[in-house]
Protein backbone atom coordinates (compact mmCIF):
# COMPACT_ATOMS: atom_id res chain seq x y z
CA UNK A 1 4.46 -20.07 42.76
CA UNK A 2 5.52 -20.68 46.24
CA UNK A 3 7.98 -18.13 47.94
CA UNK A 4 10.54 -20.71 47.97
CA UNK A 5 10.56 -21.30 44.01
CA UNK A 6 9.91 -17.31 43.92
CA UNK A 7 13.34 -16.62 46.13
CA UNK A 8 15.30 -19.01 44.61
CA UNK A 9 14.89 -18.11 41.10
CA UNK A 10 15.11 -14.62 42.05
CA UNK A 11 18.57 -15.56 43.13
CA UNK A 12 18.83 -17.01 39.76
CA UNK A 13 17.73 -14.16 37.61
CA UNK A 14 20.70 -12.16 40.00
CA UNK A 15 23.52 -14.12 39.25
CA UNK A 16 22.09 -14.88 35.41
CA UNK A 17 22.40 -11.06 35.04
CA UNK A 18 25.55 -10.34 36.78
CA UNK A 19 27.30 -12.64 34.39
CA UNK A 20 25.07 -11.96 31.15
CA UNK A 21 25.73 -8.23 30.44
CA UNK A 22 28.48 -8.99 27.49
CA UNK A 23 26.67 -12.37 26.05
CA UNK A 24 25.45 -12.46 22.53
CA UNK A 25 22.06 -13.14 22.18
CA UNK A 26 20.74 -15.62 19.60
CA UNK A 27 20.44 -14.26 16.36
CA UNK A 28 16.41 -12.86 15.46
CA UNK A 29 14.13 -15.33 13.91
CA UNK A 30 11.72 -14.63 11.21
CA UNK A 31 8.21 -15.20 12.31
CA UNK A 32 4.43 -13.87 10.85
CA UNK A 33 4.06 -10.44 12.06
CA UNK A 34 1.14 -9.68 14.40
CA UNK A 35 -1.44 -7.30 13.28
CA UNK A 36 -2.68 -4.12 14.94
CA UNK A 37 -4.70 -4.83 17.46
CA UNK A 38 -4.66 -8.85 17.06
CA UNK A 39 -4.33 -10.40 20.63
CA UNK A 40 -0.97 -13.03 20.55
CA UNK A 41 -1.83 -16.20 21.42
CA UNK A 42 0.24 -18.09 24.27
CA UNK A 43 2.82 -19.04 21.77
CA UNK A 44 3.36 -16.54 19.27
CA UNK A 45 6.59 -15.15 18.61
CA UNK A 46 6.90 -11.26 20.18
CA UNK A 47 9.27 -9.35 18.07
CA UNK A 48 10.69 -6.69 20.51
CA UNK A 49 11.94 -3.16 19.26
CA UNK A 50 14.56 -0.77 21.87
CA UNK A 51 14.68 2.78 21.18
CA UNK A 52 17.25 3.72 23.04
CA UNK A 53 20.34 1.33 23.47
CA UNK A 54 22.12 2.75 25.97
CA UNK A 55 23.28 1.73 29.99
CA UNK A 56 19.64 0.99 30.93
CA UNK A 57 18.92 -0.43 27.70
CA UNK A 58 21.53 -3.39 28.95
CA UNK A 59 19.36 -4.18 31.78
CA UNK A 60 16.45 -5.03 29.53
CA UNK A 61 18.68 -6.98 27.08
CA UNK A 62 19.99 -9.44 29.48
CA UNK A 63 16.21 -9.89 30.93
CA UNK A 64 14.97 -9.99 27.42
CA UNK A 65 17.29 -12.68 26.81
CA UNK A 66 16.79 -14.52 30.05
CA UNK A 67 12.89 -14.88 29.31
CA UNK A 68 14.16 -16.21 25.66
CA UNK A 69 16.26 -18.89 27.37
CA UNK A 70 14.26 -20.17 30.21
CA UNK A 71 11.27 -20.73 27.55
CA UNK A 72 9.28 -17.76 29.69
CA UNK A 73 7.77 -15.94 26.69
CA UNK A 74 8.96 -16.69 22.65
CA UNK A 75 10.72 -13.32 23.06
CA UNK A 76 13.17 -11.73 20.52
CA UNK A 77 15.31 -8.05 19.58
CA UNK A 78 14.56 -7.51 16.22
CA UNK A 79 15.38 -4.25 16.07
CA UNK A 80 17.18 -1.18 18.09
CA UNK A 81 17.36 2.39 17.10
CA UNK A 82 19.61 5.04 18.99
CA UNK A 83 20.03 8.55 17.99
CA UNK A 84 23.96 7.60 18.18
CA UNK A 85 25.20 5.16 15.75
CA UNK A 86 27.92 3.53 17.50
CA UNK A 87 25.83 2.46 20.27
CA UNK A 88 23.56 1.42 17.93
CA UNK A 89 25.52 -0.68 15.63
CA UNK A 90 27.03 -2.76 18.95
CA UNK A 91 23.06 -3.64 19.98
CA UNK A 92 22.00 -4.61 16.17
CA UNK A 93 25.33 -7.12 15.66
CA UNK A 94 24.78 -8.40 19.44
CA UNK A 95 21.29 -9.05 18.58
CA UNK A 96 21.82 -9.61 14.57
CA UNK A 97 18.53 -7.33 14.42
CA UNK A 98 18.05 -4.12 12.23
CA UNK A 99 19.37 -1.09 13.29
CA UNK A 100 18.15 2.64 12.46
CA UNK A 101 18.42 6.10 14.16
CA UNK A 102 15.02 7.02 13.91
CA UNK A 103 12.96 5.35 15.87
CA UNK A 104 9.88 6.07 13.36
CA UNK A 105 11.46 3.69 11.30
CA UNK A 106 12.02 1.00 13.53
CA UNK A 107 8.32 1.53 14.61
CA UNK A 108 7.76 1.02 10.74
CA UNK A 109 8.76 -2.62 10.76
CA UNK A 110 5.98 -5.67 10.69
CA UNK A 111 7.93 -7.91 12.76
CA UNK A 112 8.28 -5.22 15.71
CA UNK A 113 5.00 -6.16 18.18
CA UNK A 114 6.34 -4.19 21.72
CA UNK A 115 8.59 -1.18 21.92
CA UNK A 116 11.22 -0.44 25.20
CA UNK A 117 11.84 2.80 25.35
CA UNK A 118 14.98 4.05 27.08
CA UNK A 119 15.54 7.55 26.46
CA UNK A 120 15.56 10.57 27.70
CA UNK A 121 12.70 11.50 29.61
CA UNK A 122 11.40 13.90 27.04
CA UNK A 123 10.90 11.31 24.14
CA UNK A 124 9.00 8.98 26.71
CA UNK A 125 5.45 10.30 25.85
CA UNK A 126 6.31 11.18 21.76
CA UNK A 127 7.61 8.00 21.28
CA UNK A 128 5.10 5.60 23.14
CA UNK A 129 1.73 7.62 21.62
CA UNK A 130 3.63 6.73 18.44
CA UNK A 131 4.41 3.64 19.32
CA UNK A 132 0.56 2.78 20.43
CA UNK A 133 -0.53 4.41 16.96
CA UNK A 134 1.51 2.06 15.24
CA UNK A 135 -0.25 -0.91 17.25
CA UNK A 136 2.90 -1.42 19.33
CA UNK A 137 2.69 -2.46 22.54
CA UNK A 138 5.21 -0.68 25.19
CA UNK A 139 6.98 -1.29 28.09
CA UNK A 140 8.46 2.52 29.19
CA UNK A 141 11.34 3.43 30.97
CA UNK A 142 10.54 5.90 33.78
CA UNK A 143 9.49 8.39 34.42
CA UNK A 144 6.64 8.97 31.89
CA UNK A 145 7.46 12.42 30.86
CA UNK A 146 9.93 15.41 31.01
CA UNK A 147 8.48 17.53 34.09
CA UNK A 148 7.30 20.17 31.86
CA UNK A 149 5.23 17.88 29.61
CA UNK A 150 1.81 17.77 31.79
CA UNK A 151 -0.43 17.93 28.57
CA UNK A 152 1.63 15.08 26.65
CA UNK A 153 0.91 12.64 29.56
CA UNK A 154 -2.46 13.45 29.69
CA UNK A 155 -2.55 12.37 25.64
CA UNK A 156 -0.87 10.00 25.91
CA UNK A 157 -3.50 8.17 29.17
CA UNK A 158 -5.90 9.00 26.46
CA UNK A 159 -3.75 7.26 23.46
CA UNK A 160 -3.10 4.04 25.50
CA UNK A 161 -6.95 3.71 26.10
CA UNK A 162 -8.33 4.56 22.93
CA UNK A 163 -5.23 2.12 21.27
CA UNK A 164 -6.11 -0.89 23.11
CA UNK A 165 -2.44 -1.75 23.89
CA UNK A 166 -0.85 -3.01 26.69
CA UNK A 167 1.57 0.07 28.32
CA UNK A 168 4.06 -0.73 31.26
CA UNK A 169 5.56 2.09 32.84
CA UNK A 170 9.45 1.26 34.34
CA UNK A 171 8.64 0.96 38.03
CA UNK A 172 10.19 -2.25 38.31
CA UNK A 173 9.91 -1.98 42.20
CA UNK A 174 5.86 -2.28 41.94
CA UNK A 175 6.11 -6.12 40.63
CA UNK A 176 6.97 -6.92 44.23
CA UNK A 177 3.93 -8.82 45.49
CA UNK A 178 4.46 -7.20 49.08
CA UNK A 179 2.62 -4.16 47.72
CA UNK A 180 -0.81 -5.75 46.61
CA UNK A 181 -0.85 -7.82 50.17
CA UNK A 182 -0.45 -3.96 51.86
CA UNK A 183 -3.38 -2.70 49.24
CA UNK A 184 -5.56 -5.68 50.67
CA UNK A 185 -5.15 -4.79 53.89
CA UNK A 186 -5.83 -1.53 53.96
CA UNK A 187 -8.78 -1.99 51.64
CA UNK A 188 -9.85 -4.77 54.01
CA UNK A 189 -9.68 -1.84 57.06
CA UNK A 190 -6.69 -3.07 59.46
CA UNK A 191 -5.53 0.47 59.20
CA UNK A 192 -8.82 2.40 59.74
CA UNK A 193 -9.21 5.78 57.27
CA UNK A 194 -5.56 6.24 56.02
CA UNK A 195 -4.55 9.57 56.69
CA UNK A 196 -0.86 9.45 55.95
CA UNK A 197 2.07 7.92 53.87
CA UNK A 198 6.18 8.17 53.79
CA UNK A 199 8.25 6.98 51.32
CA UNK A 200 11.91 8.29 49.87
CA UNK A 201 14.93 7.49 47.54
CA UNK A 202 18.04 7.90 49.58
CA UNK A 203 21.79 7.36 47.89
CA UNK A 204 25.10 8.23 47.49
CA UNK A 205 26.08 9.22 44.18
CA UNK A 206 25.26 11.15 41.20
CA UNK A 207 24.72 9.35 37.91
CA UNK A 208 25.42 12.51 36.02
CA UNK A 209 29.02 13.60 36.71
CA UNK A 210 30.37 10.12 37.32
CA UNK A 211 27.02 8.06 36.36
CA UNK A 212 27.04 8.53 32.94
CA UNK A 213 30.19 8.05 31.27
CA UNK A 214 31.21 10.24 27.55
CA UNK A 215 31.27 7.54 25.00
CA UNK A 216 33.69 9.94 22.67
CA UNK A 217 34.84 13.02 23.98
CA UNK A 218 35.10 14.30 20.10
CA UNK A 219 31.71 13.20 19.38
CA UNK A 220 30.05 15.65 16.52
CA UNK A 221 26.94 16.16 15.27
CA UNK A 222 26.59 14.68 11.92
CA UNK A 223 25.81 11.44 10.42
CA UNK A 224 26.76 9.30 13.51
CA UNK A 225 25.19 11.20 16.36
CA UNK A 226 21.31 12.86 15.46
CA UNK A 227 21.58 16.05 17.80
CA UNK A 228 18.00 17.68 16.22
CA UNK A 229 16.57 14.13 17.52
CA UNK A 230 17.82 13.85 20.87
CA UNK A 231 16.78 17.72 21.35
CA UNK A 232 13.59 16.54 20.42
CA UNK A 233 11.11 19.64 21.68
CA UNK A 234 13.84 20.67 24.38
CA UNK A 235 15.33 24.11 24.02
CA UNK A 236 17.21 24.01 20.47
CA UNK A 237 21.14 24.94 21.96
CA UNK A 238 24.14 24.39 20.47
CA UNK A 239 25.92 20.70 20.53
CA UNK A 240 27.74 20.18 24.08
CA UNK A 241 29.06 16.21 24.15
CA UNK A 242 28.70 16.36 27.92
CA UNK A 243 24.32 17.41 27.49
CA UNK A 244 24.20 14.47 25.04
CA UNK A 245 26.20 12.04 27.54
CA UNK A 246 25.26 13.06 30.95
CA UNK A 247 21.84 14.46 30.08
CA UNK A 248 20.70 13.68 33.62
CA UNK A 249 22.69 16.63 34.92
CA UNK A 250 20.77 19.28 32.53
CA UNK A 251 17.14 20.44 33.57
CA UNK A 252 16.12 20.47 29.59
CA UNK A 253 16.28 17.04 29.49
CA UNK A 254 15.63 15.74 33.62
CA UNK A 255 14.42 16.68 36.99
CA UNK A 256 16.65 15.19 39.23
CA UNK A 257 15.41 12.81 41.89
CA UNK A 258 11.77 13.99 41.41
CA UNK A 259 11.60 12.85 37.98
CA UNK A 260 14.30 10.18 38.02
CA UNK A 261 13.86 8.60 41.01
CA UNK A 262 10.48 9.03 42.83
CA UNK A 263 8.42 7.22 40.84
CA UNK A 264 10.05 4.13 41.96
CA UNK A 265 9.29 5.39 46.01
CA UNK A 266 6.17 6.58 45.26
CA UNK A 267 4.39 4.72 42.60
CA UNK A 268 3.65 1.58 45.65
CA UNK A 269 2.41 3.81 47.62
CA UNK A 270 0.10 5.39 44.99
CA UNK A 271 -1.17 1.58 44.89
CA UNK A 272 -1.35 0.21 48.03
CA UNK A 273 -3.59 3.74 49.21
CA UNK A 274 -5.51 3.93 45.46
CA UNK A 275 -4.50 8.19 44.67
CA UNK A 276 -5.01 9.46 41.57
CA UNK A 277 -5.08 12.84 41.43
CA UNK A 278 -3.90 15.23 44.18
CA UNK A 279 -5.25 18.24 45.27
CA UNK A 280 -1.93 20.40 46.36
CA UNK A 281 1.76 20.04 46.36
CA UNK A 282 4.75 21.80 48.01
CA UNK A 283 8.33 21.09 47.29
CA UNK A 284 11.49 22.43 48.08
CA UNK A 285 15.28 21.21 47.50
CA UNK A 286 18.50 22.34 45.79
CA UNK A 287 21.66 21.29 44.64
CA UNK A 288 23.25 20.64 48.37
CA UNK A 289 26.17 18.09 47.28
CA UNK A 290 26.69 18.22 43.47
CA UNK A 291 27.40 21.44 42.07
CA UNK A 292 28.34 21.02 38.39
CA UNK A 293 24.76 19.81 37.62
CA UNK A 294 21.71 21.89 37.23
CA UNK A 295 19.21 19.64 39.08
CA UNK A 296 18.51 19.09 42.38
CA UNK A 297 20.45 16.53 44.44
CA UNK A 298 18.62 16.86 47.76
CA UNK A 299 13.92 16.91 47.03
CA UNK A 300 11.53 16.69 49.64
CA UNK A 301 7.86 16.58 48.37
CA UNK A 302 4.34 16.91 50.28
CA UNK A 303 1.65 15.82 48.20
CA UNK A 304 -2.24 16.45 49.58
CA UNK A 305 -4.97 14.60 47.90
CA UNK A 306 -9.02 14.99 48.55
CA UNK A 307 -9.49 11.75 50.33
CA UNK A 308 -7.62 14.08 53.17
CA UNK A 309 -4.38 11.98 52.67
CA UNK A 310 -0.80 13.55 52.82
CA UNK A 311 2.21 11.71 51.38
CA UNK A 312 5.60 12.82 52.20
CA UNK A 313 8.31 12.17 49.53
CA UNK A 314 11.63 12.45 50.84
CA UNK A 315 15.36 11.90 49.39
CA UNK A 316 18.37 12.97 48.78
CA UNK A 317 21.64 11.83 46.51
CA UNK A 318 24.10 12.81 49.60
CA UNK A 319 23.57 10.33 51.97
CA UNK A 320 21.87 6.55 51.69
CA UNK A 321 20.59 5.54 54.97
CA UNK A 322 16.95 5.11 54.51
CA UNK A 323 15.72 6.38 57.59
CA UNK A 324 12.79 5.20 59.45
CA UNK A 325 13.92 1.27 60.81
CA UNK A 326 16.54 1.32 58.19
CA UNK A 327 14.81 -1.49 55.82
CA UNK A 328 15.23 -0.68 52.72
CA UNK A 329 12.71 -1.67 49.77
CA UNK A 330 11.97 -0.48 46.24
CA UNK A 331 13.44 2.76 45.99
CA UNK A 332 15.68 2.19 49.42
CA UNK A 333 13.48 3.59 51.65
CA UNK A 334 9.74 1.13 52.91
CA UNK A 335 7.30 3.03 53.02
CA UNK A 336 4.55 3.90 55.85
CA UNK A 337 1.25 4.03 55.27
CA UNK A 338 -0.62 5.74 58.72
CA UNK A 339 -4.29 5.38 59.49
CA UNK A 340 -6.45 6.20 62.46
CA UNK A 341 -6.40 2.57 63.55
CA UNK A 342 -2.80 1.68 63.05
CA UNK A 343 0.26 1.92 60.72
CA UNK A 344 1.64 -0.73 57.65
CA UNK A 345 5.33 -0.69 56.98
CA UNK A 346 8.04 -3.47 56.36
CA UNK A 347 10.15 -4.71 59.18
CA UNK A 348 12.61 -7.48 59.56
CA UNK A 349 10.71 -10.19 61.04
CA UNK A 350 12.65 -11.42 64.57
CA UNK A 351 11.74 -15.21 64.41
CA UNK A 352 12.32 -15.44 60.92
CA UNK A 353 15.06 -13.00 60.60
CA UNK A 354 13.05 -12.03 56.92
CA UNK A 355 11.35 -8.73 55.77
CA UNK A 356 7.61 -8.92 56.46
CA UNK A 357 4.73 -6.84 56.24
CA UNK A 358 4.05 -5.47 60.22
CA UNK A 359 1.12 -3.57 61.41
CA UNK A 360 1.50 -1.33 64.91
CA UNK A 361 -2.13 -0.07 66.25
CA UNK A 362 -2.22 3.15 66.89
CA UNK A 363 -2.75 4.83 70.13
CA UNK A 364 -6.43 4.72 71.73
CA UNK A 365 -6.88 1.62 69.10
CA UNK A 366 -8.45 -1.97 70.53
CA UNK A 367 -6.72 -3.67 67.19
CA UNK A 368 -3.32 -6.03 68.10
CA UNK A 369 -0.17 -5.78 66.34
CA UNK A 370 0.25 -8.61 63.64
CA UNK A 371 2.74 -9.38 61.66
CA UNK A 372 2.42 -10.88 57.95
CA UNK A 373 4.40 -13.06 55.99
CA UNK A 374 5.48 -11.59 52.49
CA UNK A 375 3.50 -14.19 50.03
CA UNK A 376 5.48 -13.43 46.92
CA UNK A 377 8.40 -11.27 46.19
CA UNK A 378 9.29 -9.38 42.68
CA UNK A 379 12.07 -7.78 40.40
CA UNK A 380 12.47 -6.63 37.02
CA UNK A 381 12.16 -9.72 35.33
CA UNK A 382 8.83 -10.09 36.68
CA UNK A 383 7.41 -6.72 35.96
CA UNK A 384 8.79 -7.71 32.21
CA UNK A 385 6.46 -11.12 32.26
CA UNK A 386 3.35 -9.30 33.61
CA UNK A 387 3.85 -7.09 30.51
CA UNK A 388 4.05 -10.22 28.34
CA UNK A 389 1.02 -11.59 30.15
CA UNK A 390 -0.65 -8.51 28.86
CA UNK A 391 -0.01 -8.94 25.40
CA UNK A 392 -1.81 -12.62 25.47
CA UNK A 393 -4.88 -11.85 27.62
CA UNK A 394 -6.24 -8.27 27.05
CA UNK A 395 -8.30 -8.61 29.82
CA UNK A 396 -5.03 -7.96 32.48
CA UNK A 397 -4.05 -4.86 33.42
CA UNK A 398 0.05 -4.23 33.28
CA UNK A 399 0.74 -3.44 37.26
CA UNK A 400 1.91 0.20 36.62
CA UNK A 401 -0.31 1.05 33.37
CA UNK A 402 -0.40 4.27 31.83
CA UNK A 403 -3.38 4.93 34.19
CA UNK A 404 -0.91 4.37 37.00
CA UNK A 405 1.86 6.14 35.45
CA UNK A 406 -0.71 9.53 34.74
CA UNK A 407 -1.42 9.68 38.42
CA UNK A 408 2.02 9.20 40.06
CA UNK A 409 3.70 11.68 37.20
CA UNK A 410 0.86 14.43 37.92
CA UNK A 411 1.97 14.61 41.57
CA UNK A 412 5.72 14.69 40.87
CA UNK A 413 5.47 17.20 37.82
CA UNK A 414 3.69 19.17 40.78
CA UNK A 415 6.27 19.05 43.09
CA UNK A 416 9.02 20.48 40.61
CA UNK A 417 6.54 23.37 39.43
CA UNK A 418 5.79 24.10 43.31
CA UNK A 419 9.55 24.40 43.68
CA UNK A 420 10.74 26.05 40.72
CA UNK A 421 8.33 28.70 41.15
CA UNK A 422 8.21 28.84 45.02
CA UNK A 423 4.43 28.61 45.42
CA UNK A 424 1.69 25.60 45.92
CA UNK A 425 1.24 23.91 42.89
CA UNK A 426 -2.80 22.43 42.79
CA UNK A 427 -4.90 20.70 40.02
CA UNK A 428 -7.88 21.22 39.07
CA UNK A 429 -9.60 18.20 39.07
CA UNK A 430 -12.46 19.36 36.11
CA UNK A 431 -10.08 20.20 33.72
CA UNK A 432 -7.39 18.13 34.67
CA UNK A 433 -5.04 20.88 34.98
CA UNK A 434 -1.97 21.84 37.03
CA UNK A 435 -2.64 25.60 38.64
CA UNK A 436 0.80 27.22 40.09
């Protein structure tokens, strides 16, 4: 695809979902269900299962039904499952696809091949090694895990390997194609040894106290609302309509913009340099703007790895310039990937008034500064079809795999340990362990 035909249907895919978010999709169509482990040919029909149904549920609907429409994949919602019934009931009419509150159920059903899974953080892992168990493929809304669920990410890498499903983690931002012509470069050497990164989520607004809306101020435990499920293995506490609603505010169930919104900053750069594992990581932050929640607001994370590389993960929720040349990217700040020869970030391009990838040589360096073209941009709906993709030809890897999503979560689970508990968090690279 050339970036023309790549920006203009971009464009299309915009206004498509901007006008889709109320539209009823066609109703579900009964088709042979595909076994566990059975690779889908190019034209079977992939039934597609949502746990979770709420606000970024709605997203993946109208790209769901997008794909369907255009003739990108034979895509359909067959089922939905949501812990609150309501909710529930409007996806399964929308969709005219079986509803259930527990999502064991709806991971029961033959005609279910790929799970979404927007939840809470803390149901991410539970729900996708049982999804892989089941021979489900998953696509996974970020971030992978509840910041105090190291060892459940680690099973779950395992899981996804030993399963031989396809797993896409929610960093939408990584389908860009900017990020694999940076990755080339730098493993082609225009940078020299890389020796330092920056990246950062910068915004106004929480979405907890004015983000996330209270469906039914009188909701109640009971039938209609599961409040032992959406606990799940969070401290058991009483019912409190605003935890269920605006769990984002509440560190039993988030992290704040460690958890919620680094991956998307980070995750590139994690790619474009190859980390894995770090070796040590200092945080620090607070609550600096929004005081009725218990997370942090304002983060800033240093992350050291062996291959004598330091990222810097910076952000806050009270202001949204981006810093650095003001471009923003994938989690609204580019990043900057530093090397002894010279430096890769994204700068708008004077002659053709377009982001492109720029290198600036570094001082003492004989290299000239270039500038490159971006070949091929990205968005949701693409990080969706490389999922797809996935599910056809075994041999591809989903662009932020559970591999991916292992490495990237290690480093921010890190960071909120090295902050909660004031000290350097490391990890012990033998055992795979974290060590605060």
């Amino acid at each position: 695809m050339n970036a023309q035909n790549s920006a203009s249907q971009s464009v299309t895919r915009r206004d498509f979902l901007r006008t889709s978010a109320g539209a009823t999709a066609a109703a579900a169509v009964a088709a042979p269900y595909v076994a566990r482990g059975q690779v889908l040919g190019a034209n079977s029909r992939i039934g597609i299962g949502f746990i979770g149904t709420g606000a970024r549920a709605q997203a993946h609907f109208s790209i769901v039904k997008w794909l369907k429409e255009q003739g990108k994949h034979p895509v359909e919602v067959v089922a939905v499952c949501d812990t609150y019934r309501p909710r529930m009931q409007r996806a399964a009419e929308r969709f005219k696809a079986k509803g259930f509150m527990d999502y064991r159920e709806l991971l029961a059903e033959k005609g279910v091949d790929l799970v979404c899974i927007a939840t809470p953080d803390g149901h991410h892992c539970a729900q996708s090694i049982a999804a892989v168990r089941a021979g489900k493929d998953v696509y996974c809304e970020k971030p992978v895990s509840h910041w105090r669920q190291f060892p459940l990410v680690k099973q779950l890498a395992a899981e996804v390997k030993k399963s031989g499903r396809a797993f896409q983690l929610g960093t939408q931002g990584i389908a860009d194609g900017v990020w694999r012509q940076m990755k080339q470069l730098v493993q082609d050497g225009l940078i020299g040894q890389p020796i330092h990164a920056e990246c950062g989520y910068f915004r106004v607004g929480d979405w907890g106290e004015r983000g996330m809306p209270i469906d039914d101020p009188n909701a109640k435990p009971g039938p209609d609302l599961d409040w032992k499920a959406f606990l799940g293995d969070a401290p058991k506490r009483p019912f409190d309509v605003s935890r269920y609603f605006r769990w984002r505010m509440y560190e039993d169930y988030a992290g704040g913009p460690v958890t919620d919104t680094y991956p998307h900053a980070f995750t590139p750069v994690a790619s474009v340099l190859g980390l894995k594992f770090p070796r040590e990581v200092v945080a620090t932050g607070g609550k600096y703007r929004y005081s009725e929640r218990e997370v942090p607001d304002t983060f800033d994370v240093l992350i050291s790895y062996p291959e004598k590389i330091t990222v810097a993960v910076l952000g806050t929720q009270g202001n949204d310039f981006p810093g650095g040349n003001g471009t923003r990217g994938p989690g609204g700040r580019v990043p900057i990937i530093r090397g002894w020869d010279g430096t890769l970030t994204i700068q708008i391009s004077p002659a053709t008034k377009k982001p492109a990838v720029v290198f600036v040589p570094a001082q003492g360096s004989n290299k000239k500064p270039q500038s490159f073209e971006i070949e091929k941009r990205g968005d949701l709906a693409e990080h969706w079809e490389n999922l797809l993709d996935c599910c056809t030809d075994r041999k591809q890897k989903p662009w932020s795999d559970v591999e991916m999503a292992y490495h990237v979560q290690t480093a921010m689970i890190m960071g909120m340990l090295a902050s909660r508990n004031g000290r350097t968090a490391r990890f012990d690279a033998k055992q795979e362990k974290i060590v605060v």
